[in-house]
C-alpha atoms as a PDB file:
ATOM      1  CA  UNK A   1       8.421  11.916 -36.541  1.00  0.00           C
ATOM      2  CA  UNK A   2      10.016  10.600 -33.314  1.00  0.00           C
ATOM      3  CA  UNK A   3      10.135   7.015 -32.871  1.00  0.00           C
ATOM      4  CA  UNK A   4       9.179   4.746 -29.513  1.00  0.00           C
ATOM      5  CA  UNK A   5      13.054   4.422 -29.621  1.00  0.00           C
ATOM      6  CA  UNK A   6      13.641   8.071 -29.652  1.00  0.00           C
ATOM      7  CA  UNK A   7      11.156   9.022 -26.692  1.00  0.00           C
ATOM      8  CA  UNK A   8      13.107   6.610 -24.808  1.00  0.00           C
ATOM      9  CA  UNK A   9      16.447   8.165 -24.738  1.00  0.00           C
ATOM     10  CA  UNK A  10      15.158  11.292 -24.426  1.00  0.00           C
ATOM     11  CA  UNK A  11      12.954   9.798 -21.443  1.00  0.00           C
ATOM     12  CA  UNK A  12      16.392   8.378 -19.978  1.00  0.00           C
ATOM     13  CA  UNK A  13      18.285  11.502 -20.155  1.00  0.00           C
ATOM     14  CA  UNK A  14      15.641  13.992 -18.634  1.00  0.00           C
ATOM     15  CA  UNK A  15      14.865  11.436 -15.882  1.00  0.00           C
ATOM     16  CA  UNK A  16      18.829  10.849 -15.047  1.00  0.00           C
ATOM     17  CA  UNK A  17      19.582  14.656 -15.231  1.00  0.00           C
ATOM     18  CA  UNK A  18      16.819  14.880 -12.214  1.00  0.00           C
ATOM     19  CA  UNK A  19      18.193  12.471 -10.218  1.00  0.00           C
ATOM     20  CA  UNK A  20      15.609   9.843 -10.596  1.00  0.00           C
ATOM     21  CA  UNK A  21      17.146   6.435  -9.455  1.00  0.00           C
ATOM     22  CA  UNK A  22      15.850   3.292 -12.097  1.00  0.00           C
ATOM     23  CA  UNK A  23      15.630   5.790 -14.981  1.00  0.00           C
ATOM     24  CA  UNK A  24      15.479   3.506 -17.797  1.00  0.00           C
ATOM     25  CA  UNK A  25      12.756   1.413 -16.002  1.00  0.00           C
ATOM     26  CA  UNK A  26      10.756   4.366 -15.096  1.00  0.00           C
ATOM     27  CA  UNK A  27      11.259   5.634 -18.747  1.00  0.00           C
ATOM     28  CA  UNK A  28      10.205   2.228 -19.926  1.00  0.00           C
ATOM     29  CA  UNK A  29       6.812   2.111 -17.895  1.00  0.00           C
ATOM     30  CA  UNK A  30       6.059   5.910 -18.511  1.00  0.00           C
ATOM     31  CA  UNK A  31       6.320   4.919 -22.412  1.00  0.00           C
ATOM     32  CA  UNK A  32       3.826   2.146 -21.981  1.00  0.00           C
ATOM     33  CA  UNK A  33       1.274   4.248 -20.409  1.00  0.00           C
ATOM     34  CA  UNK A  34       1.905   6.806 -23.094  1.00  0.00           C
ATOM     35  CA  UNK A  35       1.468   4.550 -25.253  1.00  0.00           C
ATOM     36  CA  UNK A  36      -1.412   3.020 -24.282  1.00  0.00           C
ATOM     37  CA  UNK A  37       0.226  -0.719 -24.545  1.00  0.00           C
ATOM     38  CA  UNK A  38       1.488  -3.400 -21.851  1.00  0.00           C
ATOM     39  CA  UNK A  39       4.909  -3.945 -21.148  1.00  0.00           C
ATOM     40  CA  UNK A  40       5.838  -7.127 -22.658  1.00  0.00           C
ATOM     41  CA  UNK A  41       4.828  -5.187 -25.797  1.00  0.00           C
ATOM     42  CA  UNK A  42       7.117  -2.666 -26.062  1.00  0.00           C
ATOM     43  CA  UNK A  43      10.482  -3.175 -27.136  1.00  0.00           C
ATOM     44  CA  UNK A  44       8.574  -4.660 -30.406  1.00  0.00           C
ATOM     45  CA  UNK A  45       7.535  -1.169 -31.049  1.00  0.00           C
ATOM     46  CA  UNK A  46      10.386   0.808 -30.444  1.00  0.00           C
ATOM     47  CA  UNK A  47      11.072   0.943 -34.086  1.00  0.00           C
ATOM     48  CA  UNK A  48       7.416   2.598 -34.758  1.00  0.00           C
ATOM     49  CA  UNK A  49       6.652   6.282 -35.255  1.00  0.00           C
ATOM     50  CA  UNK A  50       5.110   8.040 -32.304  1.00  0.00           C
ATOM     51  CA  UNK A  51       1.861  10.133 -32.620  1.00  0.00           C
ATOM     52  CA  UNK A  52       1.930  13.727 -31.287  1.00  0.00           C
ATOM     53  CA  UNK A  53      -0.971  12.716 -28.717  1.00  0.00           C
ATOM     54  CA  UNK A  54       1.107   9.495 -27.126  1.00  0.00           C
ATOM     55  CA  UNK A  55       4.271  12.218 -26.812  1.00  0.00           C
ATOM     56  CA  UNK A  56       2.652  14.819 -25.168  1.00  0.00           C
ATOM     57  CA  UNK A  57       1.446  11.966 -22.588  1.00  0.00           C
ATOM     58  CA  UNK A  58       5.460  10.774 -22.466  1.00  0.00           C
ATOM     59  CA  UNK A  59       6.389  14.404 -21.955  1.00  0.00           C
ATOM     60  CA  UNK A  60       3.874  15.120 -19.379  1.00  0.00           C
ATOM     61  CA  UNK A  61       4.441  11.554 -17.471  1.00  0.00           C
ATOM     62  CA  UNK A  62       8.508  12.647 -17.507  1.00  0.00           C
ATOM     63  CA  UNK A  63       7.770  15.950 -16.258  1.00  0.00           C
ATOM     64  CA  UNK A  64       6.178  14.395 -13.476  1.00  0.00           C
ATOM     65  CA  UNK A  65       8.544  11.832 -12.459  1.00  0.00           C
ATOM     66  CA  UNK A  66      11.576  14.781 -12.818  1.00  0.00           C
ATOM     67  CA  UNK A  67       9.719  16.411  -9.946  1.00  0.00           C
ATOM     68  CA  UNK A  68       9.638  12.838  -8.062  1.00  0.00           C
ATOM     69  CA  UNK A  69       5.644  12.182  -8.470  1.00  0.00           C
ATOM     70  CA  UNK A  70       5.599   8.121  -7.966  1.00  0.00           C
ATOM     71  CA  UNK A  71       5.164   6.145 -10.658  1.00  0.00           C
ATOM     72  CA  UNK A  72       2.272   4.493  -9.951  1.00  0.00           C
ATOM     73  CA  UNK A  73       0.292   7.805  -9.543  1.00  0.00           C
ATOM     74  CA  UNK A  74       1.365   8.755 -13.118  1.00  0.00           C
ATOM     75  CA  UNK A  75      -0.119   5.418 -14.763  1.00  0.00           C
ATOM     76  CA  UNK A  76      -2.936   5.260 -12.148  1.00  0.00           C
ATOM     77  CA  UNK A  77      -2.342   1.691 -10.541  1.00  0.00           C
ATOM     78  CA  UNK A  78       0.124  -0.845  -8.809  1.00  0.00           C
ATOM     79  CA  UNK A  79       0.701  -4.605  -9.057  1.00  0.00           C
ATOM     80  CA  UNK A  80      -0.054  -6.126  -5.768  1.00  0.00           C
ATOM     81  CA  UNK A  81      -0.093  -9.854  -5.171  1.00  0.00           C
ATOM     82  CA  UNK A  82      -1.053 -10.552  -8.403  1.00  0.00           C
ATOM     83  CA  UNK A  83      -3.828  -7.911  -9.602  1.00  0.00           C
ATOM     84  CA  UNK A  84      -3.969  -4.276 -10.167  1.00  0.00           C
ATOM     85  CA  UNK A  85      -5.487  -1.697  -8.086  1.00  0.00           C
ATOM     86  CA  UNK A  86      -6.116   2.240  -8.769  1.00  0.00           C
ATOM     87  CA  UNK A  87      -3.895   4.772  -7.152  1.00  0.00           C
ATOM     88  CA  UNK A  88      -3.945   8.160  -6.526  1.00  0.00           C
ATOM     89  CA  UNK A  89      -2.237  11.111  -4.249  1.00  0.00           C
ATOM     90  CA  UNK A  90      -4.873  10.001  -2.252  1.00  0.00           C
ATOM     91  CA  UNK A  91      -3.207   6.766  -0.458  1.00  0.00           C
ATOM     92  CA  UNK A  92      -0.395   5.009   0.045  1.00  0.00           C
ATOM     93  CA  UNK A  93       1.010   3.243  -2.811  1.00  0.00           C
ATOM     94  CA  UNK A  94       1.114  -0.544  -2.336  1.00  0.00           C
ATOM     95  CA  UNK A  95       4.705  -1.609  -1.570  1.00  0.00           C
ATOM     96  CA  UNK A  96       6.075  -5.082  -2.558  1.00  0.00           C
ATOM     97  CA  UNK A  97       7.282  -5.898   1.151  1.00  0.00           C
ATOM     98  CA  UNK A  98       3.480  -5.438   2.248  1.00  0.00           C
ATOM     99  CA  UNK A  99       2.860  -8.627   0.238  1.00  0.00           C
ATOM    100  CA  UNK A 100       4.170 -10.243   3.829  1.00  0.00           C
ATOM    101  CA  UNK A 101       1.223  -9.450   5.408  1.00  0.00           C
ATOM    102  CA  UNK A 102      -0.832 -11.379   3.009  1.00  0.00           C
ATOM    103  CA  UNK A 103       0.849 -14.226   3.444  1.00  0.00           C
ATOM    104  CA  UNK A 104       1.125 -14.664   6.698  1.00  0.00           C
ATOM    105  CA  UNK A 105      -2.051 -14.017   7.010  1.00  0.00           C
ATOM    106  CA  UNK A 106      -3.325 -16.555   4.418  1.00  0.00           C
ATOM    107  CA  UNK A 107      -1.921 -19.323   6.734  1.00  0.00           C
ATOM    108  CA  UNK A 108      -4.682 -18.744   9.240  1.00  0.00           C
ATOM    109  CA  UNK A 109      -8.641 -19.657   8.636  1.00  0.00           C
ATOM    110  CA  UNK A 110     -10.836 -16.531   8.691  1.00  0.00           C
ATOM    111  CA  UNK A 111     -14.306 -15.686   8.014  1.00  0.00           C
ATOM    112  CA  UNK A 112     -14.368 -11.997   9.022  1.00  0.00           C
ATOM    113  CA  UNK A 113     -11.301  -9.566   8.568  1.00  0.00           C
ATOM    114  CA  UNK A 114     -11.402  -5.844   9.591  1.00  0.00           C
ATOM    115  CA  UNK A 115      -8.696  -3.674   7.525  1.00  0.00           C
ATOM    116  CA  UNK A 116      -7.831  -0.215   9.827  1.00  0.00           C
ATOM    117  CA  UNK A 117      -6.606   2.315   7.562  1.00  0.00           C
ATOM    118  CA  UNK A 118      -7.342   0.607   4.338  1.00  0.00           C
ATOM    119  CA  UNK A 119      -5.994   3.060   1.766  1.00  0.00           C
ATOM    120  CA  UNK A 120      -5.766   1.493  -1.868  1.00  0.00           C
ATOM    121  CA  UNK A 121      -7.617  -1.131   0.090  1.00  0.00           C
ATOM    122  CA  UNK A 122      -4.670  -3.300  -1.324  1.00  0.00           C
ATOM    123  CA  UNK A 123      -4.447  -5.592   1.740  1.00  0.00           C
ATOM    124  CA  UNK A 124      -7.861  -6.647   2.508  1.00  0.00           C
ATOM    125  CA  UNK A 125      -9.395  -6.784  -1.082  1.00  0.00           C
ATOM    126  CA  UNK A 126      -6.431  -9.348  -2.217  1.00  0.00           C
ATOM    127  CA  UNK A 127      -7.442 -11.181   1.232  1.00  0.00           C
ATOM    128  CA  UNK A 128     -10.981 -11.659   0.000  1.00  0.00           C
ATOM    129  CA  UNK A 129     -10.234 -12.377  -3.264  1.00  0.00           C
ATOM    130  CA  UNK A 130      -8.316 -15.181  -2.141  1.00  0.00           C
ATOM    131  CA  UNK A 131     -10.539 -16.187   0.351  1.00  0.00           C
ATOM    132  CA  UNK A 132     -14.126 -17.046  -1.677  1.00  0.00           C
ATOM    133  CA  UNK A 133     -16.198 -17.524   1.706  1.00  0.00           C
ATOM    134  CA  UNK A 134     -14.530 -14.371   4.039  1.00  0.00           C
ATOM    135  CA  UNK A 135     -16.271 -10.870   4.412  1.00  0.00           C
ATOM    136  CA  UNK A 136     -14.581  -7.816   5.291  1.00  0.00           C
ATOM    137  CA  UNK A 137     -14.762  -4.554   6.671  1.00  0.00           C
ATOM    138  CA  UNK A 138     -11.983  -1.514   5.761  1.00  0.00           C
ATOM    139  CA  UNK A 139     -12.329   2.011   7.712  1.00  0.00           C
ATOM    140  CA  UNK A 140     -10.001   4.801   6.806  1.00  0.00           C
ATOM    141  CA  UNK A 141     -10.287   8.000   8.084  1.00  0.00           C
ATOM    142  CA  UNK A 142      -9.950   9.683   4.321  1.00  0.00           C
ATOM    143  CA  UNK A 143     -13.254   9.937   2.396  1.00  0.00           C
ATOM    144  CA  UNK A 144     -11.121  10.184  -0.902  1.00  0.00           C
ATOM    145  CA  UNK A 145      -9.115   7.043  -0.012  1.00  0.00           C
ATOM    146  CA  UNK A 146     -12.086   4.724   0.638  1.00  0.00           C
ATOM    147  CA  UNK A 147     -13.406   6.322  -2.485  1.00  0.00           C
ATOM    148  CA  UNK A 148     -10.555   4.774  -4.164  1.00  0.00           C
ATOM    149  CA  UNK A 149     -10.973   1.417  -1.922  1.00  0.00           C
ATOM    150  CA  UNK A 150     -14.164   1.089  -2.884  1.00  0.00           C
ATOM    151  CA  UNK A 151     -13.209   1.479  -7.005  1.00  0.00           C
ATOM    152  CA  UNK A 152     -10.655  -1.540  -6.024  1.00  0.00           C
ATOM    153  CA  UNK A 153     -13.128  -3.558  -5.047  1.00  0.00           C
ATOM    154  CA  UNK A 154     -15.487  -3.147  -7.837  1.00  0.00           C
ATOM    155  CA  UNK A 155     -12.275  -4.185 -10.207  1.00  0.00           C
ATOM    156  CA  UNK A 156     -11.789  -6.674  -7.556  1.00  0.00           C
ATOM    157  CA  UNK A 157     -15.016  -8.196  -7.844  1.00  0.00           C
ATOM    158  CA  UNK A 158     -15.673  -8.901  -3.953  1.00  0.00           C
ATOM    159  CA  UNK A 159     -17.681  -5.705  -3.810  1.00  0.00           C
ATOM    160  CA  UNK A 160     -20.207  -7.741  -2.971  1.00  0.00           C
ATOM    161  CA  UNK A 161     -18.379  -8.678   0.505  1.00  0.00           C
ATOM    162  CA  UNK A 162     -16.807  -5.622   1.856  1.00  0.00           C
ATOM    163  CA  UNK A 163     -18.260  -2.901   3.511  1.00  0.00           C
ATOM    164  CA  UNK A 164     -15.931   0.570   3.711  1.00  0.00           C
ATOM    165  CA  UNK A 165     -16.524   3.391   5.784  1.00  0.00           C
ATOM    166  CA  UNK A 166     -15.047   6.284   7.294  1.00  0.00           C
ATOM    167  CA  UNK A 167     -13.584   5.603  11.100  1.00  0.00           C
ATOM    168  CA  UNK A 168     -10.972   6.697  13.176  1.00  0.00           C
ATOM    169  CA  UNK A 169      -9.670   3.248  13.867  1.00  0.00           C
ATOM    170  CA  UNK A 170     -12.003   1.537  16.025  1.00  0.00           C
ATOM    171  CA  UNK A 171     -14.566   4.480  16.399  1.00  0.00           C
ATOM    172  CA  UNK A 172     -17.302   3.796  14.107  1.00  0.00           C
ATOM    173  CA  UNK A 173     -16.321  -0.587  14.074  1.00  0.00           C
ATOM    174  CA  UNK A 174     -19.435  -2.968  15.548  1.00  0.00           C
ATOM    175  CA  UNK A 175     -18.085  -6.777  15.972  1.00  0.00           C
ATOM    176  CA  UNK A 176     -15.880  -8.978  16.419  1.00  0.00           C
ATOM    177  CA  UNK A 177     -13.541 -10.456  13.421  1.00  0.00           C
ATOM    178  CA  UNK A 178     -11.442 -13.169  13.475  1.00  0.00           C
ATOM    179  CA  UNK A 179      -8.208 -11.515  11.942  1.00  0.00           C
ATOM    180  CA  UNK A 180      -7.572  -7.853  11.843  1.00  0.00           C
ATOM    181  CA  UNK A 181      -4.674  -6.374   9.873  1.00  0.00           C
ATOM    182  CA  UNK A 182      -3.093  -3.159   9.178  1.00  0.00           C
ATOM    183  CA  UNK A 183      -0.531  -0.817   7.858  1.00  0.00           C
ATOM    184  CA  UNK A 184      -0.887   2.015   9.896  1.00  0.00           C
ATOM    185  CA  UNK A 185       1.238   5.082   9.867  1.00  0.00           C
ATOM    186  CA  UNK A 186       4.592   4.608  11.309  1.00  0.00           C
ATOM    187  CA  UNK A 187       7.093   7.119  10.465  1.00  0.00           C
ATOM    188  CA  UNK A 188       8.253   9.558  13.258  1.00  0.00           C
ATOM    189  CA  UNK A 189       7.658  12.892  12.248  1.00  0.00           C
ATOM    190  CA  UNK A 190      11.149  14.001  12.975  1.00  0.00           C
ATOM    191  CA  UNK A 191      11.763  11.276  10.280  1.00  0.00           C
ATOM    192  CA  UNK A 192       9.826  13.250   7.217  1.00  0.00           C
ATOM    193  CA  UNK A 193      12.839  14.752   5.963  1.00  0.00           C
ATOM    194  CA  UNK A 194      15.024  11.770   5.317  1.00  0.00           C
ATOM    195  CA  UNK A 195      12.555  10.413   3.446  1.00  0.00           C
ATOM    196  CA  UNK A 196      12.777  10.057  -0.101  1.00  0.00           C
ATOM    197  CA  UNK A 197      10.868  12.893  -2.278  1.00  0.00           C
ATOM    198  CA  UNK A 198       8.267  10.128  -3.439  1.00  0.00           C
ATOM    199  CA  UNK A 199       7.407   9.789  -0.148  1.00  0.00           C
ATOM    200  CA  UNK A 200       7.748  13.085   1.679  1.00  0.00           C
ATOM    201  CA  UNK A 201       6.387  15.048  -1.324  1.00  0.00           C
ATOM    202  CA  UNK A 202       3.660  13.078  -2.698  1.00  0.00           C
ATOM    203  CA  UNK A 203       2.229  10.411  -0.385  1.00  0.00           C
ATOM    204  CA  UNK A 204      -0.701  11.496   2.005  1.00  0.00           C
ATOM    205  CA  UNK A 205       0.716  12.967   5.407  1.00  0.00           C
ATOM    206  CA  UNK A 206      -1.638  11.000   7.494  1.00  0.00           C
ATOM    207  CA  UNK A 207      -0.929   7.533   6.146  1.00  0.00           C
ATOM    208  CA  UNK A 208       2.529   8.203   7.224  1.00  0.00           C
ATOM    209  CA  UNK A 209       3.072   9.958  10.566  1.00  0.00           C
ATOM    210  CA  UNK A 210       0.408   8.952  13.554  1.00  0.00           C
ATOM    211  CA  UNK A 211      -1.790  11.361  15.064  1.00  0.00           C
ATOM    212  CA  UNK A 212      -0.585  12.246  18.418  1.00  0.00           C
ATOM    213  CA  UNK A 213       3.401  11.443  17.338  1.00  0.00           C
ATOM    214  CA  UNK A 214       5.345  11.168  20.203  1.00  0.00           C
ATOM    215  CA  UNK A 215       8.842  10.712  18.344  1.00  0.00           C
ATOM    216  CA  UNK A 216       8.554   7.462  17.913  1.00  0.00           C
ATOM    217  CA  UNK A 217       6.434   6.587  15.701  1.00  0.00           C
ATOM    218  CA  UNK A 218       4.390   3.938  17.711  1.00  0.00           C
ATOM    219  CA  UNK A 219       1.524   5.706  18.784  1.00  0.00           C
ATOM    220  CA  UNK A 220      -0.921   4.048  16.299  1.00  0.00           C
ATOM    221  CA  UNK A 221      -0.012   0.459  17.176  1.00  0.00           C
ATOM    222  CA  UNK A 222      -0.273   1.370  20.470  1.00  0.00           C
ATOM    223  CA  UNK A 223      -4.026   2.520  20.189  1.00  0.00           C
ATOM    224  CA  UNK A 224      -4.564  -0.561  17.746  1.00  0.00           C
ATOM    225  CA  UNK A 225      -3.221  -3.121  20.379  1.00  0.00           C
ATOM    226  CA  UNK A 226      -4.794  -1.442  23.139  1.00  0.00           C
ATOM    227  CA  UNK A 227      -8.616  -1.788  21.380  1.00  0.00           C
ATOM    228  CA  UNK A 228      -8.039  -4.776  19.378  1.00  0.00           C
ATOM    229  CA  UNK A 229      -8.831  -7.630  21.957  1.00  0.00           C
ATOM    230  CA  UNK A 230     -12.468  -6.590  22.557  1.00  0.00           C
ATOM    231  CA  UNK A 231     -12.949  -6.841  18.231  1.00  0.00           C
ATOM    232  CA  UNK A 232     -11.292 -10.206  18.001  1.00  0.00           C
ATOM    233  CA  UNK A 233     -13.051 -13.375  18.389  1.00  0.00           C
ATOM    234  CA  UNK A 234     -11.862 -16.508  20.505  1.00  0.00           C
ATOM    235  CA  UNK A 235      -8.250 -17.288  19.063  1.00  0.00           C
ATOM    236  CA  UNK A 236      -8.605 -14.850  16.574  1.00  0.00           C
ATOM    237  CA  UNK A 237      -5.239 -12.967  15.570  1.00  0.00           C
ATOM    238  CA  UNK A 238      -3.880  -9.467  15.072  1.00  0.00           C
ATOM    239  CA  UNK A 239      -1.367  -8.631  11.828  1.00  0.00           C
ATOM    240  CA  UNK A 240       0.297  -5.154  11.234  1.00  0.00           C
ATOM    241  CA  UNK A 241       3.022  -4.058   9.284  1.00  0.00           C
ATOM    242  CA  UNK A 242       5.797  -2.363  10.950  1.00  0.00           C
ATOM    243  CA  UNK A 243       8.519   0.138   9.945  1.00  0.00           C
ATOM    244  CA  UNK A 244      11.949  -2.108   9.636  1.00  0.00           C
ATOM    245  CA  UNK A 245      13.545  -0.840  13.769  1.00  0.00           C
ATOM    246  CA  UNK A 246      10.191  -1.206  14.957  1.00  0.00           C
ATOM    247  CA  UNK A 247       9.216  -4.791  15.228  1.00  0.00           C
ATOM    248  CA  UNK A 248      10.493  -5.349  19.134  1.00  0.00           C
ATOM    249  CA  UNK A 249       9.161  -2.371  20.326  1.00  0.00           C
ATOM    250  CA  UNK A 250       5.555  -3.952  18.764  1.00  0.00           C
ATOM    251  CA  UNK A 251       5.919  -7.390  19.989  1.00  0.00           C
ATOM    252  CA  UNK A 252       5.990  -5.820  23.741  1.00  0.00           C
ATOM    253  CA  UNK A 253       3.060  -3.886  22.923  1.00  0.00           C
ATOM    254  CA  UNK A 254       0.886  -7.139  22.058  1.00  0.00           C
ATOM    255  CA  UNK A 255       2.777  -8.550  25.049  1.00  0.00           C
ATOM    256  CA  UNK A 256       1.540  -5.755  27.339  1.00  0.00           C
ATOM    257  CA  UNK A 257      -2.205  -6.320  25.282  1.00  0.00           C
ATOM    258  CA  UNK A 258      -2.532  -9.662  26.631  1.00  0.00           C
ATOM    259  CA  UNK A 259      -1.380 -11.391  22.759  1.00  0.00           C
ATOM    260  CA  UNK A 260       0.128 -15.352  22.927  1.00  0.00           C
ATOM    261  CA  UNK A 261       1.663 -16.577  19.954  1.00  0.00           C
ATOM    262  CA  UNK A 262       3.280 -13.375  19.434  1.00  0.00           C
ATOM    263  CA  UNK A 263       5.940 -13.844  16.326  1.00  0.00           C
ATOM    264  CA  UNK A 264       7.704 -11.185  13.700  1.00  0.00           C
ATOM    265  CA  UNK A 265       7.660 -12.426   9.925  1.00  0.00           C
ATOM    266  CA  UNK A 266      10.511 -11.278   7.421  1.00  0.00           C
ATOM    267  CA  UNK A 267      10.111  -9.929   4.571  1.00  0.00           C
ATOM    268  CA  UNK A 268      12.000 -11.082   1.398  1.00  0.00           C
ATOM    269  CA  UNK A 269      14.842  -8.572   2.131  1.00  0.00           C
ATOM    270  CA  UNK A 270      15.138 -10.319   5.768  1.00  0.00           C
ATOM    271  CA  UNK A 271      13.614  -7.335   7.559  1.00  0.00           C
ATOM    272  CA  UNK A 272      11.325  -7.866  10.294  1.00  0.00           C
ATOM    273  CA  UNK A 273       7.811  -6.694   8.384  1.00  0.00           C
ATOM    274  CA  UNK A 274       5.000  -8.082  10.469  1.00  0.00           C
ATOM    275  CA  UNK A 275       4.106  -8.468  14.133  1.00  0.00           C
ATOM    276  CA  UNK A 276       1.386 -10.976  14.615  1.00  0.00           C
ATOM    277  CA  UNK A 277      -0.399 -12.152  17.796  1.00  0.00           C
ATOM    278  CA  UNK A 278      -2.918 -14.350  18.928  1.00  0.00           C
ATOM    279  CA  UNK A 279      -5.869 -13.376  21.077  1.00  0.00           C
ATOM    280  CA  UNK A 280      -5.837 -14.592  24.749  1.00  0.00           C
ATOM    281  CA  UNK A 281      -9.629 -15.255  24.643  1.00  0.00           C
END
């Protein structure tokens, strides 16, 4: 019988003879969801015998990754800002530099946050759960992704404070909020194929290219800056995430929107992530 050890190398060697970049960590977290065990956990089983059920679930989760399905999506969930949520082929997969958005927007008081395009629902769950007194409101134009939004939440355990439903941005919002943040789609669609597999292959279409591309892949934060005033309270301020050549072309577009206290945040890699702006009032 194969050991933990064994499945390893073996997990190595298939993922490096598909071209999978990080193949020993992506062999190591496959093994622990086979496994059915958390990471810190595993080299102390290496040595062990591996049942015929926890291989097949290796060999299935490498046959996966060979053909470039994320990992996340094989084990089910992502680590974001400290908790886990579900996810699926369904929405984007919660990316490390997104954590920017959370903290810049945890340096502002709020009491109501809208999320457009809330996917995972990553962004504005971790907001609430840091923020005991806020209430929030995610839209998403994908009845499948707010299905998985609203599983977050439950795990989350500010259910009780979020309301999620289907809208095409602003369309089906009543309000006014005093932050509103999102990661809309911002990849040109003349972009798609230099994108990595992961991405192009397995990550929802519509979470990545606007509607109504024009090339450049702005035309969501232009509709979001255009409506956004009228849903903001007094002062209240405007976050999104932007692609990493994007952020100047943004800041005129909360400019031209009537923003003050327009600024870009970094990320930890030193890449402009986030355009923020303050309502005018």
């Amino acid at each position: 019988m194969s050991t933990g050890a064994d499945l390893l190398a073996e997990g190595v060697a298939r993922l490096r003879a598909a071209g999978i970049e990080g193949a020993v960590r992506d062999a190591r977290w496959l093994l622990t969801h086979a496994l059915g065990v958390g990471a810190e956990r595993l080299t102390l089983l290496l040595p062990d015998p591996v049942s015929d059920t926890a291989r097949a679930r290796f060999d299935a989760a490498i046959d996966a990754r060979c053909r470039h399905q994320p990992v996340a999506q094989i084990i089910g969930w992502r680590d974001f800002w400290g908790r886990r949520f579900r996810v699926t082929p369904d929405v984007l997969d919660p990316r490390p530099e997104t954590e920017t958005l959370i903290e810049a927007a945890l340096q502002r008081r709020f009491e109501r946050v809208l999320d457009l395009g809330t996917g995972t629902g990553a962004i504005l769950l971790s907001l609430l759960a840091e923020c005991q007194d806020a209430q929030g409101v995610g839209v998403d134009i994908s009845p499948a992704a707010l299905r998985v939004a609203a599983q977050n939440a439950a795990a989350t355990g500010v259910a009780d404070r979020v309301s999620l439903f289907r809208s095409d941005w602003f369309a089906g919002v009543a309000g006014q909020f005093d932050l509103i943040v999102s990661n809309p789609p911002y990849i040109a669609a003349s972009e798609l194929d230099a994108l990595s597999p992961e991405l192009r292959l397995w990550e929802p279409r519509q979470a990545l290219v606007p509607q109504d591309d024009d090339g450049s892949g702005l035309a969501a934060y232009r509709h979001i800056c255009a409506h956004a005033p009228q849903y903001l309270t007094p002062d209240g301020w405007l976050m999104v995430e932007v692609g990493t050549t994007q952020a100047g072309d943004v800041t005129a577009l909360f400019g031209r929107s009537g923003f003050r206290n327009i600024a870009s945040v970094a990320d930890l890699s030193g890449r402009d992530r986030v355009v923020l702006g303050q309502s005018g009032g």
